[in-house]
N, C-alpha and C. Protein backbone atom coordinates (compact mmCIF):
# COMPACT_ATOMS: atom_id res chain seq x y z
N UNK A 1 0.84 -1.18 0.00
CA UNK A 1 0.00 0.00 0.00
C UNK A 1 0.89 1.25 0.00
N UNK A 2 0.58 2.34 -0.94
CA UNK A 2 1.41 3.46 -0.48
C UNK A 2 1.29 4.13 0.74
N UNK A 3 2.12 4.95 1.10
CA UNK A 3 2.54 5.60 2.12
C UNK A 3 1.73 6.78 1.92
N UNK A 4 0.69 7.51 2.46
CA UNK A 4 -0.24 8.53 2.34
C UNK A 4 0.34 9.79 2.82
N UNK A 5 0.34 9.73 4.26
CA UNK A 5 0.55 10.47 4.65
C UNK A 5 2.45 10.90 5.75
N UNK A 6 2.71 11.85 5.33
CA UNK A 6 3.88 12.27 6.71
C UNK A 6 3.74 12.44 7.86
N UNK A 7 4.85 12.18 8.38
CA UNK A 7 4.12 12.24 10.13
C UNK A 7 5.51 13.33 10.67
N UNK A 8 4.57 14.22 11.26
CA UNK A 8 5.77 15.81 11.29
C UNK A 8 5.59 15.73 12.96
N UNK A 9 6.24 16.20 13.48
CA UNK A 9 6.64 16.50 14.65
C UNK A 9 6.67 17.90 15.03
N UNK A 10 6.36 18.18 16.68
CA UNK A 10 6.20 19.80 16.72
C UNK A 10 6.66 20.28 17.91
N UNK A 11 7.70 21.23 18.65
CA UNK A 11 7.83 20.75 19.90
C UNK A 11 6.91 21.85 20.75
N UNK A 12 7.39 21.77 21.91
CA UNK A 12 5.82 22.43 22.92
C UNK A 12 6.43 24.18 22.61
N UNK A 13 7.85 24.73 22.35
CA UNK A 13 7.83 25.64 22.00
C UNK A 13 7.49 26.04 20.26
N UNK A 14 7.10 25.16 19.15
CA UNK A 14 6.35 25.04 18.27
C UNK A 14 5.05 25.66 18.46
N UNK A 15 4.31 24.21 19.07
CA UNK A 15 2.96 24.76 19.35
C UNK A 15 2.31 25.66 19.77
N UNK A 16 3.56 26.39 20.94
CA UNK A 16 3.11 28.10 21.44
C UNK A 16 2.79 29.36 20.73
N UNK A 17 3.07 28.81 19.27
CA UNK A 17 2.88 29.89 18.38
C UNK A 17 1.68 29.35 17.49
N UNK A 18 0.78 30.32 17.95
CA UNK A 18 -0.69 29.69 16.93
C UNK A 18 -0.73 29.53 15.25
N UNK A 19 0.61 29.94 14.93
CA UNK A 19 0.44 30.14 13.48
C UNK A 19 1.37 28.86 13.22
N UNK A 20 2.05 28.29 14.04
CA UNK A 20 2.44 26.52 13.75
C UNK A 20 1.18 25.66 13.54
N UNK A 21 -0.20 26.10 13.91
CA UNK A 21 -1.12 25.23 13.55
C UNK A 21 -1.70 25.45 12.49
N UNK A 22 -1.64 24.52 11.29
CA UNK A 22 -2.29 24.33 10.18
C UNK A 22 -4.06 25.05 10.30
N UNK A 23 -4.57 23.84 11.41
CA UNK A 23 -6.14 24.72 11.45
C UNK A 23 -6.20 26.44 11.50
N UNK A 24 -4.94 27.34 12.16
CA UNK A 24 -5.06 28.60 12.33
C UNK A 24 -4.70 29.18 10.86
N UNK A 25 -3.65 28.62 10.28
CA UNK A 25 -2.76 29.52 9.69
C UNK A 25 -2.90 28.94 8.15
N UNK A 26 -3.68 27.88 7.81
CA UNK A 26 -3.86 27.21 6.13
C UNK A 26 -4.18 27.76 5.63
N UNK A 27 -6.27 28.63 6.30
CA UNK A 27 -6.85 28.91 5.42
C UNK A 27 -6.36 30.58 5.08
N UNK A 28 -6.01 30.88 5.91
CA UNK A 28 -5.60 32.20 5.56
C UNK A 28 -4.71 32.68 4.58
N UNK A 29 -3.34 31.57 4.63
CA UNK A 29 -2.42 31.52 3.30
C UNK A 29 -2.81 30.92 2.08
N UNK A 30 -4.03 30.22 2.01
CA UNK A 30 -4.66 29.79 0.87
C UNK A 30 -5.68 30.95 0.15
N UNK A 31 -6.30 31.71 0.94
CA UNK A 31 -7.10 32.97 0.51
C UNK A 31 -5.90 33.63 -0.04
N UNK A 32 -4.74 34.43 0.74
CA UNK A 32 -3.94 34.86 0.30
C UNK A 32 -3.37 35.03 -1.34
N UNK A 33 -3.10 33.63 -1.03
CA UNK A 33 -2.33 32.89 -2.60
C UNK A 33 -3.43 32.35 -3.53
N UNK A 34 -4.79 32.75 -3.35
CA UNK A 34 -5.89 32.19 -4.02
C UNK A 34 -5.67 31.30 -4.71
N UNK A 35 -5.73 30.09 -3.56
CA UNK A 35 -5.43 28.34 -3.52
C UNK A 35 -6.35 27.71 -3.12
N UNK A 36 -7.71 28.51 -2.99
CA UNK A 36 -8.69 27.62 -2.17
C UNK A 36 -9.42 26.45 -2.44
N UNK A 37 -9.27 26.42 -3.65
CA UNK A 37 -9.90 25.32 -4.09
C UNK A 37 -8.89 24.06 -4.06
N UNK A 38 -7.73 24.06 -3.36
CA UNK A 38 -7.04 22.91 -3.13
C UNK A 38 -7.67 22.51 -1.59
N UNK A 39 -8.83 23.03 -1.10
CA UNK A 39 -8.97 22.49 0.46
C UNK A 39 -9.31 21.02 0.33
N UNK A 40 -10.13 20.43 -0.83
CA UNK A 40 -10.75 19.49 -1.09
C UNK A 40 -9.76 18.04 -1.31
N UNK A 41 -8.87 18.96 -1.17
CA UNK A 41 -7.33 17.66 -1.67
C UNK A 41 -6.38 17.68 -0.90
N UNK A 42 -6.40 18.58 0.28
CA UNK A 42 -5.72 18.66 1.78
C UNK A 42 -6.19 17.72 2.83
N UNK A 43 -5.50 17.10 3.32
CA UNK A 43 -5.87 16.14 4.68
C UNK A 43 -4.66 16.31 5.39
N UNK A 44 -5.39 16.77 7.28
CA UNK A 44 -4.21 16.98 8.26
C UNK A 44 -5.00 16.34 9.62
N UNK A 45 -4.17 15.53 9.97
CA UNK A 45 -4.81 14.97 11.10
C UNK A 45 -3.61 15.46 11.88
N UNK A 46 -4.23 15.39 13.80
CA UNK A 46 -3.35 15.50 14.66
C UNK A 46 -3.41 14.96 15.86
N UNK A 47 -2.56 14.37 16.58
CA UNK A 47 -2.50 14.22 17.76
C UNK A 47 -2.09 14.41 18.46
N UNK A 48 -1.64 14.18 20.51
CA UNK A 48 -0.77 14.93 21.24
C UNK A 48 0.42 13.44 20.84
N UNK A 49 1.57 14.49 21.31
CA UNK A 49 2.82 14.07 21.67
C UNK A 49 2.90 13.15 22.80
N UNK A 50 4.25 12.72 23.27
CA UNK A 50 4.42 12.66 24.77
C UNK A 50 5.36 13.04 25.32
N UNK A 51 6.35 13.86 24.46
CA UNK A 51 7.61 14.83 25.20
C UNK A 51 6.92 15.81 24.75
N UNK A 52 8.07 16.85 24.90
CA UNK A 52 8.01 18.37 24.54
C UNK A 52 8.79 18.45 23.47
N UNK A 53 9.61 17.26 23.07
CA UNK A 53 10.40 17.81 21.62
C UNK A 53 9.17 16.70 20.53
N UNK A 54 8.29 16.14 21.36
CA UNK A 54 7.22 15.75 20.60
C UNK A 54 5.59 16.27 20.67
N UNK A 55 5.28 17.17 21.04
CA UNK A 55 4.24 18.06 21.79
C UNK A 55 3.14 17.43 21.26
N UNK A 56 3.32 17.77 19.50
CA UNK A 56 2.04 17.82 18.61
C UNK A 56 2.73 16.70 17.64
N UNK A 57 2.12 15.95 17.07
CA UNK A 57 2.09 14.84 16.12
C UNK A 57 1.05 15.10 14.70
N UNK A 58 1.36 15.52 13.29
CA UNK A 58 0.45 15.70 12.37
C UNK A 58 0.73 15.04 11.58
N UNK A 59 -0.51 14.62 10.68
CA UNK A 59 -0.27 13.37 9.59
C UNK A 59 -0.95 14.24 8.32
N UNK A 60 -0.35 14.60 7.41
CA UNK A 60 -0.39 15.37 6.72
C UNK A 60 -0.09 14.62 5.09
N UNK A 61 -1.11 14.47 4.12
CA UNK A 61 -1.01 14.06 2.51
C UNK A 61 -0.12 15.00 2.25
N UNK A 62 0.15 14.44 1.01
CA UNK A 62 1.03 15.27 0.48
C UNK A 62 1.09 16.86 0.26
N UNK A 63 -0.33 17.35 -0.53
CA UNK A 63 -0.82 18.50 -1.26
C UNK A 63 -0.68 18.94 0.44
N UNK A 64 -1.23 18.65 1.61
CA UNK A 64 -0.92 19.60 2.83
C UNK A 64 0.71 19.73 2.95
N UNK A 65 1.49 18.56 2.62
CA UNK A 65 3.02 19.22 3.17
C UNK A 65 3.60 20.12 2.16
N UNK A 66 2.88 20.24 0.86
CA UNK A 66 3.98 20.89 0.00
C UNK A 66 2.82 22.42 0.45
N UNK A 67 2.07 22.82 0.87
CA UNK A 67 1.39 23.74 1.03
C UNK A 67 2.54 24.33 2.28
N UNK A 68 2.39 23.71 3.30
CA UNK A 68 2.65 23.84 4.53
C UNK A 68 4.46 24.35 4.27
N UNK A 69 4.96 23.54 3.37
CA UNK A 69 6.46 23.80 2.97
C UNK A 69 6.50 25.06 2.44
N UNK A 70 5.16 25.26 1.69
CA UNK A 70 5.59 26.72 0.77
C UNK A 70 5.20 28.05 1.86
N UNK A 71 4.28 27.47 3.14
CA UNK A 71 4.03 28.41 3.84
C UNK A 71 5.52 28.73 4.26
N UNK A 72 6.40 28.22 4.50
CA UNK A 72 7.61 28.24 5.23
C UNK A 72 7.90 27.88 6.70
N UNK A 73 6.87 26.87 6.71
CA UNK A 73 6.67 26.35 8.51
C UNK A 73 7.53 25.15 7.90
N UNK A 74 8.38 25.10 9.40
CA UNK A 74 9.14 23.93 9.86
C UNK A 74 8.34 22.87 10.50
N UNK A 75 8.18 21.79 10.10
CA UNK A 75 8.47 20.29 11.17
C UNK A 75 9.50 19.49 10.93
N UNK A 76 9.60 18.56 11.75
CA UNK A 76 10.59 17.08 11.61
C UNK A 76 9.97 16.29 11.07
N UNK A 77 9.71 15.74 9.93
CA UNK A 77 9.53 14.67 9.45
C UNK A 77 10.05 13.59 9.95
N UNK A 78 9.55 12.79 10.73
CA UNK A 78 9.80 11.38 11.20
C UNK A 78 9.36 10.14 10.83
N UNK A 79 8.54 10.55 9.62
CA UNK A 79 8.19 9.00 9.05
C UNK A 79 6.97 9.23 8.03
N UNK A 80 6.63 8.03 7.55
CA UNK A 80 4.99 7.77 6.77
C UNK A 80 4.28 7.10 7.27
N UNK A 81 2.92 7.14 6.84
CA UNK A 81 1.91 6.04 7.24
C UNK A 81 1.35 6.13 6.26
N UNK A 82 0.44 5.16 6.07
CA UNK A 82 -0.93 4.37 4.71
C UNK A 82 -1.97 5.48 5.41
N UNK A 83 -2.65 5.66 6.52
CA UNK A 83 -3.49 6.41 6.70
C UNK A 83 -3.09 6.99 8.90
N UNK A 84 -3.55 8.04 8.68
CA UNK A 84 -3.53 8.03 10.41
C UNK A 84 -4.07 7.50 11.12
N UNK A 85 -3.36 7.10 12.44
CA UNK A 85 -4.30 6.29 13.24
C UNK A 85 -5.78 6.91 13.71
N UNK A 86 -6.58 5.35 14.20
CA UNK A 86 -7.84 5.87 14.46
C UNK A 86 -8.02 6.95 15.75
N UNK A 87 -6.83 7.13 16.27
CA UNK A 87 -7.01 7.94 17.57
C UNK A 87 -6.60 9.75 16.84
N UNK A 88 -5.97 10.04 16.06
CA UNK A 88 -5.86 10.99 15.26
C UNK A 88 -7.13 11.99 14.91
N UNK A 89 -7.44 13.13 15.04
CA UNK A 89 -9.01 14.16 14.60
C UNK A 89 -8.16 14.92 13.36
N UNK A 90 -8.87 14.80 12.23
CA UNK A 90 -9.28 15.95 11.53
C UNK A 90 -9.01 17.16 12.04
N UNK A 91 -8.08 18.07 11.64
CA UNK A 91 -7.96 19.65 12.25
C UNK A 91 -7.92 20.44 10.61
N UNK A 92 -7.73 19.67 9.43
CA UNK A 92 -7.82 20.87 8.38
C UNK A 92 -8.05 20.35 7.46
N UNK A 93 -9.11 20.33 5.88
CA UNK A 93 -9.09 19.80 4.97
C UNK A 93 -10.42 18.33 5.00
N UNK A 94 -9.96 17.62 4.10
CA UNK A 94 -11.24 16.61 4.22
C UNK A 94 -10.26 14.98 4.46
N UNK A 95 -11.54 14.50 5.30
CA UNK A 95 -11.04 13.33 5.84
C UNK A 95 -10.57 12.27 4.74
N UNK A 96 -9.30 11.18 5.17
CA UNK A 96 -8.84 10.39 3.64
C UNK A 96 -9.99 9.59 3.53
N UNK A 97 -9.68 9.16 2.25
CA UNK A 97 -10.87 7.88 1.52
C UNK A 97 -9.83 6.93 0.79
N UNK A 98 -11.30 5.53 0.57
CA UNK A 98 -10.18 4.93 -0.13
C UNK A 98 -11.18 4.43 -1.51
């Protein structure tokens, strides 16, 4: 199966800045760059961490990381997955399908 999504990493001084979160800071750079009609092809799931150099955990398709890359936000890429786990919520975009 392919590998769907990236799994980015965020640390707790990351997350202190509201504009590290995709849900705050997507739609606004997508109005911006009048990109909106890519929301339909964005998927970002998230979960908590359990350090502080792991705070926030996001599972992000592709079309969200190259968005997120062009925003100029940093994560750590630490890996792939086929889909996010079931403990993972929806924070931006539409849920995966198969």
């Amino acid at each position: 199966m392919p590998l769907n999504y990236s799994i980015l990493v965020q640390t707790t001084e990351e997350i202190g800045k509201t504009e590290n979160s995709p849900s705050v800071s997507m739609w606004p750079y997508l109005l911006q760059c009048d990109q909106t009609g890519l929301v339909p092809q964005i998927s970002i799931y998230t979960q908590s961490g359990d350090t502080r150099e792991r705070a926030r955990i996001l599972y992000m398709n592709a079309v969200a990381l190259g968005i997120w890359s062009a925003m100029g936000k940093a994560a750590e890429v630490v890996g792939e997955v086929h889909r996010p786990p079931k403990s993972a919520l929806l924070i931006f975009g539409m849920p995966f399908s198969e």
